[in-house]
C-alpha atoms as a PDB file:
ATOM      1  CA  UNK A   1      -0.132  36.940 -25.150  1.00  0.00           C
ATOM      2  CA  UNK A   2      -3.969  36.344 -25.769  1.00  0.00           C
ATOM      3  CA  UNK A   3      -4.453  37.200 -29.671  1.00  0.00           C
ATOM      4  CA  UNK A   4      -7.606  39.854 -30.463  1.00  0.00           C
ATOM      5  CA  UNK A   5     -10.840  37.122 -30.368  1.00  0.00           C
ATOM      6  CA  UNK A   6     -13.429  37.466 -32.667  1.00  0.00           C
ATOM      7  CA  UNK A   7     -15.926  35.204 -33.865  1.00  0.00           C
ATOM      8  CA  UNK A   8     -14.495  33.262 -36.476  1.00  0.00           C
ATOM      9  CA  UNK A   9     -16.473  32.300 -39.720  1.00  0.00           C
ATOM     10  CA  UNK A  10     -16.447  28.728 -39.284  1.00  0.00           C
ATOM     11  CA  UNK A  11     -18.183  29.296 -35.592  1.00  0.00           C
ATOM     12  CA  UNK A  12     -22.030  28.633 -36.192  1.00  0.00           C
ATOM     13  CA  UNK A  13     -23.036  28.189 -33.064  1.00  0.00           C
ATOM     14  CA  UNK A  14     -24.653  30.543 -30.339  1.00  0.00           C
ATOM     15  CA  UNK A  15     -21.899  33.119 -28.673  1.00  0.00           C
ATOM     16  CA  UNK A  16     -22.953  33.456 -24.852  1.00  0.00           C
ATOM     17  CA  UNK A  17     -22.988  37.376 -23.470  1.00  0.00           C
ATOM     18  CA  UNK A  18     -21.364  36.125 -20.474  1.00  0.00           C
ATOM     19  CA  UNK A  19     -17.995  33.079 -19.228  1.00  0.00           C
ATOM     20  CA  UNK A  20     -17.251  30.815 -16.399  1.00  0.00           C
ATOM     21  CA  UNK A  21     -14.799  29.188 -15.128  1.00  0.00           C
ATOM     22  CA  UNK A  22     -14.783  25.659 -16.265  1.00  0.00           C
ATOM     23  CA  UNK A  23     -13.444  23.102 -14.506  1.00  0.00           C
ATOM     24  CA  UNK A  24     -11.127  19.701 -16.401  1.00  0.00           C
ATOM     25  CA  UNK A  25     -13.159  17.272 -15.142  1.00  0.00           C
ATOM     26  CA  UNK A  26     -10.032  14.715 -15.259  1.00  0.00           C
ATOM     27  CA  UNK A  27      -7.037  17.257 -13.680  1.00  0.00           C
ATOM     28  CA  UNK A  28     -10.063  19.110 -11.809  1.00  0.00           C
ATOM     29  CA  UNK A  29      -7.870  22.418 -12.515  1.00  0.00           C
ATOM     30  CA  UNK A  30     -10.546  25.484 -13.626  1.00  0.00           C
ATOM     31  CA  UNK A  31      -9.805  28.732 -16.135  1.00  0.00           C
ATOM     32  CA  UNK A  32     -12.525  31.535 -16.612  1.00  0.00           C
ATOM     33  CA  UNK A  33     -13.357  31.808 -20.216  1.00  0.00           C
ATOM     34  CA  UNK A  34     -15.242  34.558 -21.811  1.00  0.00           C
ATOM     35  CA  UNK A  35     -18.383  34.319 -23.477  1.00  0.00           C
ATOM     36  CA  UNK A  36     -16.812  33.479 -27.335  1.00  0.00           C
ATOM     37  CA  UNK A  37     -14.162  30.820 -25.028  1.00  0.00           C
ATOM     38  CA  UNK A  38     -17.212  29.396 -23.404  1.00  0.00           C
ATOM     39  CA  UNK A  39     -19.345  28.802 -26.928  1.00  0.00           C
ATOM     40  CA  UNK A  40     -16.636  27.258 -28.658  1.00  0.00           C
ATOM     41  CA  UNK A  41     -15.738  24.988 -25.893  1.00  0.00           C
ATOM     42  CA  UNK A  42     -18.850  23.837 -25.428  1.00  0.00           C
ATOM     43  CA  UNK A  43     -19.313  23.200 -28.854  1.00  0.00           C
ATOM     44  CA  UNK A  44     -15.755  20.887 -28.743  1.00  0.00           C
ATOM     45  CA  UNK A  45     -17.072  19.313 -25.783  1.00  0.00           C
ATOM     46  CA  UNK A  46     -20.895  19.069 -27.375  1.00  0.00           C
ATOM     47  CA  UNK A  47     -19.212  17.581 -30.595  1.00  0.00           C
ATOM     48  CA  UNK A  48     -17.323  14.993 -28.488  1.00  0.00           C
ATOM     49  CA  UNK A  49     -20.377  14.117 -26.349  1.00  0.00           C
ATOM     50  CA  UNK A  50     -22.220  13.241 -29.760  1.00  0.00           C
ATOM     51  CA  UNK A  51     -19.902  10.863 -31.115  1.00  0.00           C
ATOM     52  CA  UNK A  52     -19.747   9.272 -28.160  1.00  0.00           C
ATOM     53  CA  UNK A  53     -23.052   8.908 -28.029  1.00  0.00           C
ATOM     54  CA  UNK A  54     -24.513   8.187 -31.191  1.00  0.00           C
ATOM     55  CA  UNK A  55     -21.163   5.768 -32.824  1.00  0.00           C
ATOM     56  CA  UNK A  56     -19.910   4.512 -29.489  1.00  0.00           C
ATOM     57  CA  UNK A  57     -16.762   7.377 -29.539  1.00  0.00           C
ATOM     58  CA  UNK A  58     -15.825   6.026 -33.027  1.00  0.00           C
ATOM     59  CA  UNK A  59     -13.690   8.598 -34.695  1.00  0.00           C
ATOM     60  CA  UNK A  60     -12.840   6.517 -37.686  1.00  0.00           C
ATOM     61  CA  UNK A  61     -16.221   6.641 -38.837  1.00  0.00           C
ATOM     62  CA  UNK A  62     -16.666   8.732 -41.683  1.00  0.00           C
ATOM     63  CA  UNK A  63     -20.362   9.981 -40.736  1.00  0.00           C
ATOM     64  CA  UNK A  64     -18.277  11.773 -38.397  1.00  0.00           C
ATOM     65  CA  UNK A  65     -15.926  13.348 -40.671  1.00  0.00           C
ATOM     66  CA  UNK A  66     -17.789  17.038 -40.420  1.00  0.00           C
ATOM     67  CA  UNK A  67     -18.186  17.161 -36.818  1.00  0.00           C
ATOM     68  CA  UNK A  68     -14.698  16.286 -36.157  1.00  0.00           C
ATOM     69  CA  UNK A  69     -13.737  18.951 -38.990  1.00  0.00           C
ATOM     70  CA  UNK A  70     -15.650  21.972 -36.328  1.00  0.00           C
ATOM     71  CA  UNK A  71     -13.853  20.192 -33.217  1.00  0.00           C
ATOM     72  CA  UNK A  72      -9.989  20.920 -35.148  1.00  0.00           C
ATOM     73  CA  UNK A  73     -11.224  24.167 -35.857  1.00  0.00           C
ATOM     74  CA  UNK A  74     -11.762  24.949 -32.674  1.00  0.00           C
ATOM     75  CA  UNK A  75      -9.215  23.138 -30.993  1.00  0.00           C
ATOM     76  CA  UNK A  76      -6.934  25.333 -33.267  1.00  0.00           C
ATOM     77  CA  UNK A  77      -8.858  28.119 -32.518  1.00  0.00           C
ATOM     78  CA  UNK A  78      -8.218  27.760 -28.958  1.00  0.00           C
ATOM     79  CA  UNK A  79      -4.239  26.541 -29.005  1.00  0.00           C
ATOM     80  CA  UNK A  80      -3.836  30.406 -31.081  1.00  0.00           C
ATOM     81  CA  UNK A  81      -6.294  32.877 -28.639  1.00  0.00           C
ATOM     82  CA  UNK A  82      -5.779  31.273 -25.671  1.00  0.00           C
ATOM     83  CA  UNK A  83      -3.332  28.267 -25.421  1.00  0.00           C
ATOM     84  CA  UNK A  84      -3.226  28.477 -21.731  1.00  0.00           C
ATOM     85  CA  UNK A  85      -6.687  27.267 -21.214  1.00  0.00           C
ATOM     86  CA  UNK A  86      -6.071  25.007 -24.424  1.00  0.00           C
ATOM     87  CA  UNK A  87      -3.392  23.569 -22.018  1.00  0.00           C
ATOM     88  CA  UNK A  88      -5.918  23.074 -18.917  1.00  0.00           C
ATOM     89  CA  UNK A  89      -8.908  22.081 -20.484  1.00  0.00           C
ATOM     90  CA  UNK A  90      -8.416  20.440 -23.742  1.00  0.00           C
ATOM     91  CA  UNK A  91      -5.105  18.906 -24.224  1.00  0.00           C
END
């Protein structure tokens, strides 16, 4: 059972009106999300992008300490409202 979402307090980025089905792009297996399940994801997936980028995916740098802090948040964010897409998409 999907808990009640609301935005949480750590979440400072924009929450989209509106979902879509995302797709893994390793499994290529899709799951709608809704608009606060969209924003979160792509701020894990944003996050993730940006380390690669700018320290060549090295999460044992401490410059990246904060942004990795967010991407648990919302990793544990999604594993408690909705672990199946957690399951599909993240994991």
């Amino acid at each position: 059972m999907t808990k009640e979402q609301t935005v949480p307090k750590w979440f400072k980025g924009e929450v989209y009106d509106e979902g879509e089905v995302v797709m893994n792009r390793w499994s290529g297996e899709e799951c709608e999300l809704n608009g606060l399940e969209l924003s979160i994801y792509d701020m894990i997936m944003g996050a993730q992008e940006y380390i690669n980028v700018r320290y060549g995916g090295d999460m044992l740098d401490p410059r990246t300490a904060d942004i990795q802090q967010d991407m648990a948040k919302g990793l544990s964010w999604f594993r408690t409202h909705n672990a199946e897409a957690y399951m599909i998409l993240l994991d």
